[in-house]
N, C-alpha and C. Protein backbone atom coordinates (compact mmCIF):
# COMPACT_ATOMS: atom_id res chain seq x y z
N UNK A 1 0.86 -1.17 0.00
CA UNK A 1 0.00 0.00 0.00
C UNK A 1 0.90 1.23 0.00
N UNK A 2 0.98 1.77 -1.13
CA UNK A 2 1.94 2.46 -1.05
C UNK A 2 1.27 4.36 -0.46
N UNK A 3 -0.13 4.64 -1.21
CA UNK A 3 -0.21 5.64 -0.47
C UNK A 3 -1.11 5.85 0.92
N UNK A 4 -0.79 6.36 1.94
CA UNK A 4 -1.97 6.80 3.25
C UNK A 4 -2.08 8.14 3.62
N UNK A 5 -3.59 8.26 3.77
CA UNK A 5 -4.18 9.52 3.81
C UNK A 5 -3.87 9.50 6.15
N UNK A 6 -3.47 10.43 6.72
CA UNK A 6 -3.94 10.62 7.49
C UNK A 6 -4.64 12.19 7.70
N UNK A 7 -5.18 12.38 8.92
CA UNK A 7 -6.53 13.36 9.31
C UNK A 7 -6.57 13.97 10.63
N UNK A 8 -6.73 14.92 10.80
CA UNK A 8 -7.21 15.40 12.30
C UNK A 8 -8.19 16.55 12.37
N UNK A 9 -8.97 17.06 13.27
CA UNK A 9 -9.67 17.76 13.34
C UNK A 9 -8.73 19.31 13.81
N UNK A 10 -9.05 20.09 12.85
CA UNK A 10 -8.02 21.51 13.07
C UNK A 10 -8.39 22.01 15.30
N UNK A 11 -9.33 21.35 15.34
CA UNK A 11 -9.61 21.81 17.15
C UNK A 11 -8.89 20.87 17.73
N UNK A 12 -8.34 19.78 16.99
CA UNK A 12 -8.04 18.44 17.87
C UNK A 12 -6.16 18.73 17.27
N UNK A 13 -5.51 19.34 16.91
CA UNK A 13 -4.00 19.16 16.28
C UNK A 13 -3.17 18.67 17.42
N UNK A 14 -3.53 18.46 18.48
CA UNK A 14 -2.76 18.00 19.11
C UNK A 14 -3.33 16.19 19.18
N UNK A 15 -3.94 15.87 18.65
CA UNK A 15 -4.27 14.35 18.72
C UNK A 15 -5.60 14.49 19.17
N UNK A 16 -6.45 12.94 18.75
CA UNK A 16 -5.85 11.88 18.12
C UNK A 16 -6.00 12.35 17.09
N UNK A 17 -5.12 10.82 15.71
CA UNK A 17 -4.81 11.36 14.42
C UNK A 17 -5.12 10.17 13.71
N UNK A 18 -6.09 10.08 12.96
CA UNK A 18 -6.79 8.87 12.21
C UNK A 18 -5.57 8.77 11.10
N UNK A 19 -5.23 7.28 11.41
CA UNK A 19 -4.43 7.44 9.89
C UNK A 19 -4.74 5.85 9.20
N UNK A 20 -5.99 5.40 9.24
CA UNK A 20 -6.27 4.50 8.53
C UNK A 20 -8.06 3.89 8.34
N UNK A 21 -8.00 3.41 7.71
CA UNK A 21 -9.54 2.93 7.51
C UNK A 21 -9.43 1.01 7.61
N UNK A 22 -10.83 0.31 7.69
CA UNK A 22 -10.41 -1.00 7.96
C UNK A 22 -9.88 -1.82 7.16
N UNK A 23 -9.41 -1.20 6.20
CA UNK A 23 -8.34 -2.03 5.01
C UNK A 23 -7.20 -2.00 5.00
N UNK A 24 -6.70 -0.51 5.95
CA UNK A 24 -5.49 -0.08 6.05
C UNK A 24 -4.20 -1.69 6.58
N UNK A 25 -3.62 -1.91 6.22
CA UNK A 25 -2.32 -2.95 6.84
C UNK A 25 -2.46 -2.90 7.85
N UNK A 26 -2.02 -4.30 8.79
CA UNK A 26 -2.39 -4.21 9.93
C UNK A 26 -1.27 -3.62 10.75
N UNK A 27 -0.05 -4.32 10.02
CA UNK A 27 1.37 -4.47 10.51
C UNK A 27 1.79 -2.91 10.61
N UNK A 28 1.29 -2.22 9.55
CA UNK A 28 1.57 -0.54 9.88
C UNK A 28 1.12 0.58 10.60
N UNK A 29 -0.42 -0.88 11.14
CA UNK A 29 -1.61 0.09 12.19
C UNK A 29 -0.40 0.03 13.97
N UNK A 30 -0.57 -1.54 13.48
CA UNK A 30 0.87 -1.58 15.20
C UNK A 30 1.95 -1.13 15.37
N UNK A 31 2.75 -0.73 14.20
CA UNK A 31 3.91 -0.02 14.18
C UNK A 31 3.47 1.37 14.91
N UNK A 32 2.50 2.19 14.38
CA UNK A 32 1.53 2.84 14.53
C UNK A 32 1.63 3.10 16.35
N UNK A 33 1.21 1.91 16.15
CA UNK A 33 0.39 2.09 18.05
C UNK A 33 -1.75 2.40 17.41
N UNK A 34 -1.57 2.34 16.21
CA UNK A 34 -3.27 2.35 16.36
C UNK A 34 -3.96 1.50 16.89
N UNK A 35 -5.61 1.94 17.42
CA UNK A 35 -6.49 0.83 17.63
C UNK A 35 -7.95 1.53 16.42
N UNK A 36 -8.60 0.46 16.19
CA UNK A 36 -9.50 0.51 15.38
C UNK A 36 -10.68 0.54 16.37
N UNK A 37 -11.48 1.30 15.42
CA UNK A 37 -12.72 1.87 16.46
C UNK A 37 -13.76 2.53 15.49
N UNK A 38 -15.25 2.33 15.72
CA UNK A 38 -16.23 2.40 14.88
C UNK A 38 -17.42 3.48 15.46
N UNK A 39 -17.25 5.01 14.50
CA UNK A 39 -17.91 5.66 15.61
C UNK A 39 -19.44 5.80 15.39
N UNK A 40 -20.42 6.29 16.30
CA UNK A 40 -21.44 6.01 16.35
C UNK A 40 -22.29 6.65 15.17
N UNK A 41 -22.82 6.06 14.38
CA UNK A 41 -23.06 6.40 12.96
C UNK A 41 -22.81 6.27 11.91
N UNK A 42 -21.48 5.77 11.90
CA UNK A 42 -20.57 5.27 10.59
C UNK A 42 -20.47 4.00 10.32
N UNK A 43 -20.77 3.18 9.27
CA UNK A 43 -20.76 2.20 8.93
C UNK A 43 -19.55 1.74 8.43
N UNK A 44 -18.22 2.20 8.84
CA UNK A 44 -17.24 2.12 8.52
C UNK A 44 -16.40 2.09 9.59
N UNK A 45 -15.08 1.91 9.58
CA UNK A 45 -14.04 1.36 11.07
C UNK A 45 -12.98 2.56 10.45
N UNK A 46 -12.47 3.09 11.46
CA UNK A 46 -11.17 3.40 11.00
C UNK A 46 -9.72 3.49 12.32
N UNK A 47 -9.21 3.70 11.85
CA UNK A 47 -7.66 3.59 13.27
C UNK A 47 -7.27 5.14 13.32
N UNK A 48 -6.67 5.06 14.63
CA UNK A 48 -6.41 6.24 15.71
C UNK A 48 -5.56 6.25 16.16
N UNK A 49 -4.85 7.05 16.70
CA UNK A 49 -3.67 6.90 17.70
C UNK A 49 -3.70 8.54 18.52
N UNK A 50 -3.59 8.55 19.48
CA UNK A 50 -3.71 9.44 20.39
C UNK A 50 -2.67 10.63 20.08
N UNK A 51 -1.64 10.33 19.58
CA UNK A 51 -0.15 11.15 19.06
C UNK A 51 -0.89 12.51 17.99
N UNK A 52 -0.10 13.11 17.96
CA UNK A 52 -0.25 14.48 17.59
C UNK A 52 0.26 14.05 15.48
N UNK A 53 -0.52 14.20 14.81
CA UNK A 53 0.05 14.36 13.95
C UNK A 53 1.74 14.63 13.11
N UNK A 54 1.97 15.74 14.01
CA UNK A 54 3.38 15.78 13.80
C UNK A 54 4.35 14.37 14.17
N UNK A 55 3.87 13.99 15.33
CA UNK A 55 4.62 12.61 15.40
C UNK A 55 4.35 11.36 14.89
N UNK A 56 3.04 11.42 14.22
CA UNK A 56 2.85 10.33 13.32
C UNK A 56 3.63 10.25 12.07
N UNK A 57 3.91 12.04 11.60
CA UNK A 57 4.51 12.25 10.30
C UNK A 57 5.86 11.81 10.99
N UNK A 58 6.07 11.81 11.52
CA UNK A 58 7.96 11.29 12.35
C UNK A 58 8.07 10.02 12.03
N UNK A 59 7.14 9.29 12.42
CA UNK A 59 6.84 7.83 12.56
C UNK A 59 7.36 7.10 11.26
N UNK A 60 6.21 7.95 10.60
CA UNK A 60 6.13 7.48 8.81
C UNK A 60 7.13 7.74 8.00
N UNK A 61 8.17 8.75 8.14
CA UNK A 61 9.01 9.40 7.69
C UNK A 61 10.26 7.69 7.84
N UNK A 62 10.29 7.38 8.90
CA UNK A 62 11.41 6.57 9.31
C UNK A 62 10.79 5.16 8.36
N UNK A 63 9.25 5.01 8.39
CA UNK A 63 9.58 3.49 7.21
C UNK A 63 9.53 4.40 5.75
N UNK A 64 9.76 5.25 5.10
CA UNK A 64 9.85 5.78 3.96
C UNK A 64 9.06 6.13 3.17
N UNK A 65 7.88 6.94 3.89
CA UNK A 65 6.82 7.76 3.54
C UNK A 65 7.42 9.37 3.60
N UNK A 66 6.88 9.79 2.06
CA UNK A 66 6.81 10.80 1.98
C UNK A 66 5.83 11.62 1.91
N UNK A 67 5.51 13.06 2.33
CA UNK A 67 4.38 13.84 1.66
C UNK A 67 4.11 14.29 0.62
N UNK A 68 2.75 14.09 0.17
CA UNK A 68 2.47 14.15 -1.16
C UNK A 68 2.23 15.62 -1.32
N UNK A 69 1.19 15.96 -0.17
CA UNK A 69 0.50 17.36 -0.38
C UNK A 69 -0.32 17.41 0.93
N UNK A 70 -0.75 18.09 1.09
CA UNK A 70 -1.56 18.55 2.40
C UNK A 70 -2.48 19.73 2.83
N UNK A 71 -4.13 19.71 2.89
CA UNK A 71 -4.62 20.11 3.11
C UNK A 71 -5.95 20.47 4.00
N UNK A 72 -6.72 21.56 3.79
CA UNK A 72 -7.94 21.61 4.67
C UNK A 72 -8.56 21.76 4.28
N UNK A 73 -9.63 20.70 4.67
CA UNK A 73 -11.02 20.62 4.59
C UNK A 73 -12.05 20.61 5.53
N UNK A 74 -12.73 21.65 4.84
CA UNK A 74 -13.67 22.56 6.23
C UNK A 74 -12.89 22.69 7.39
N UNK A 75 -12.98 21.60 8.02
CA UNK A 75 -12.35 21.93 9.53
C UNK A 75 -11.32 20.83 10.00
N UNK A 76 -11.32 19.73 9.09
CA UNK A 76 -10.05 18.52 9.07
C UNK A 76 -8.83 19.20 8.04
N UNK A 77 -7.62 18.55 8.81
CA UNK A 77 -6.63 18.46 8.31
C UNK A 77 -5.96 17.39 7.23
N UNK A 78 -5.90 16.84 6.43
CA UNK A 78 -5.35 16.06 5.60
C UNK A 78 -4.27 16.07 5.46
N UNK A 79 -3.56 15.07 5.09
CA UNK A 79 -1.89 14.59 4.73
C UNK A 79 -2.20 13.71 3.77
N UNK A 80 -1.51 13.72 2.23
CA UNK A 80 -1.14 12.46 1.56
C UNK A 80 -0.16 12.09 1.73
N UNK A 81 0.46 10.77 1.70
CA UNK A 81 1.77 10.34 1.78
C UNK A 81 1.94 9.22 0.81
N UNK A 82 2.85 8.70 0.36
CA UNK A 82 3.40 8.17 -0.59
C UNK A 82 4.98 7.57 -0.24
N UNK A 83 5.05 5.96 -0.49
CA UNK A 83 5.87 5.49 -0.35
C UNK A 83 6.70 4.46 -1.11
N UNK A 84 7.74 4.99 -1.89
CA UNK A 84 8.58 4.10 -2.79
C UNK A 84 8.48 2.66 -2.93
């Protein structure tokens, strides 16, 4: 899987920081430290980790993710990343 979107809420930048959905690898959710969690309304799962964005981008940086681009929407933060 070479690219992952992670997310945060611009009120929340200090964590948590969704950086996967329930398809995402598992092996990169535990590297991670994510847990998967299904919120009330969504028919969909996605993973979390309590860490601040910036240190997730730390994280990812060290297995050889790069940023693609990065932006805001409405009131979430976005990251693409991309990895060789």
């Amino acid at each position: 899987m070479p690219y992952l979107l992670i997310s945060t809420q611009i009120r929340l930048e200090a964590g948590p920081t969704m950086v996967g959905d329930e398809n995402s690898d598992p092996n990169l959710m535990d590297f991670l430290g994510a847990r998967k969690r299904n919120m009330l309304g969504n028919n969909f799962c996605e993973y979390y980790v309590n860490d601040a964005p910036r240190v997730v981008l730390d994280k990812l940086e060290q297995l050889g993710y790069r940023v693609v681009s990065m932006t805001g929407v409405g009131q979430t933060l976005v990251w693409c990343l991309h990895r060789e």
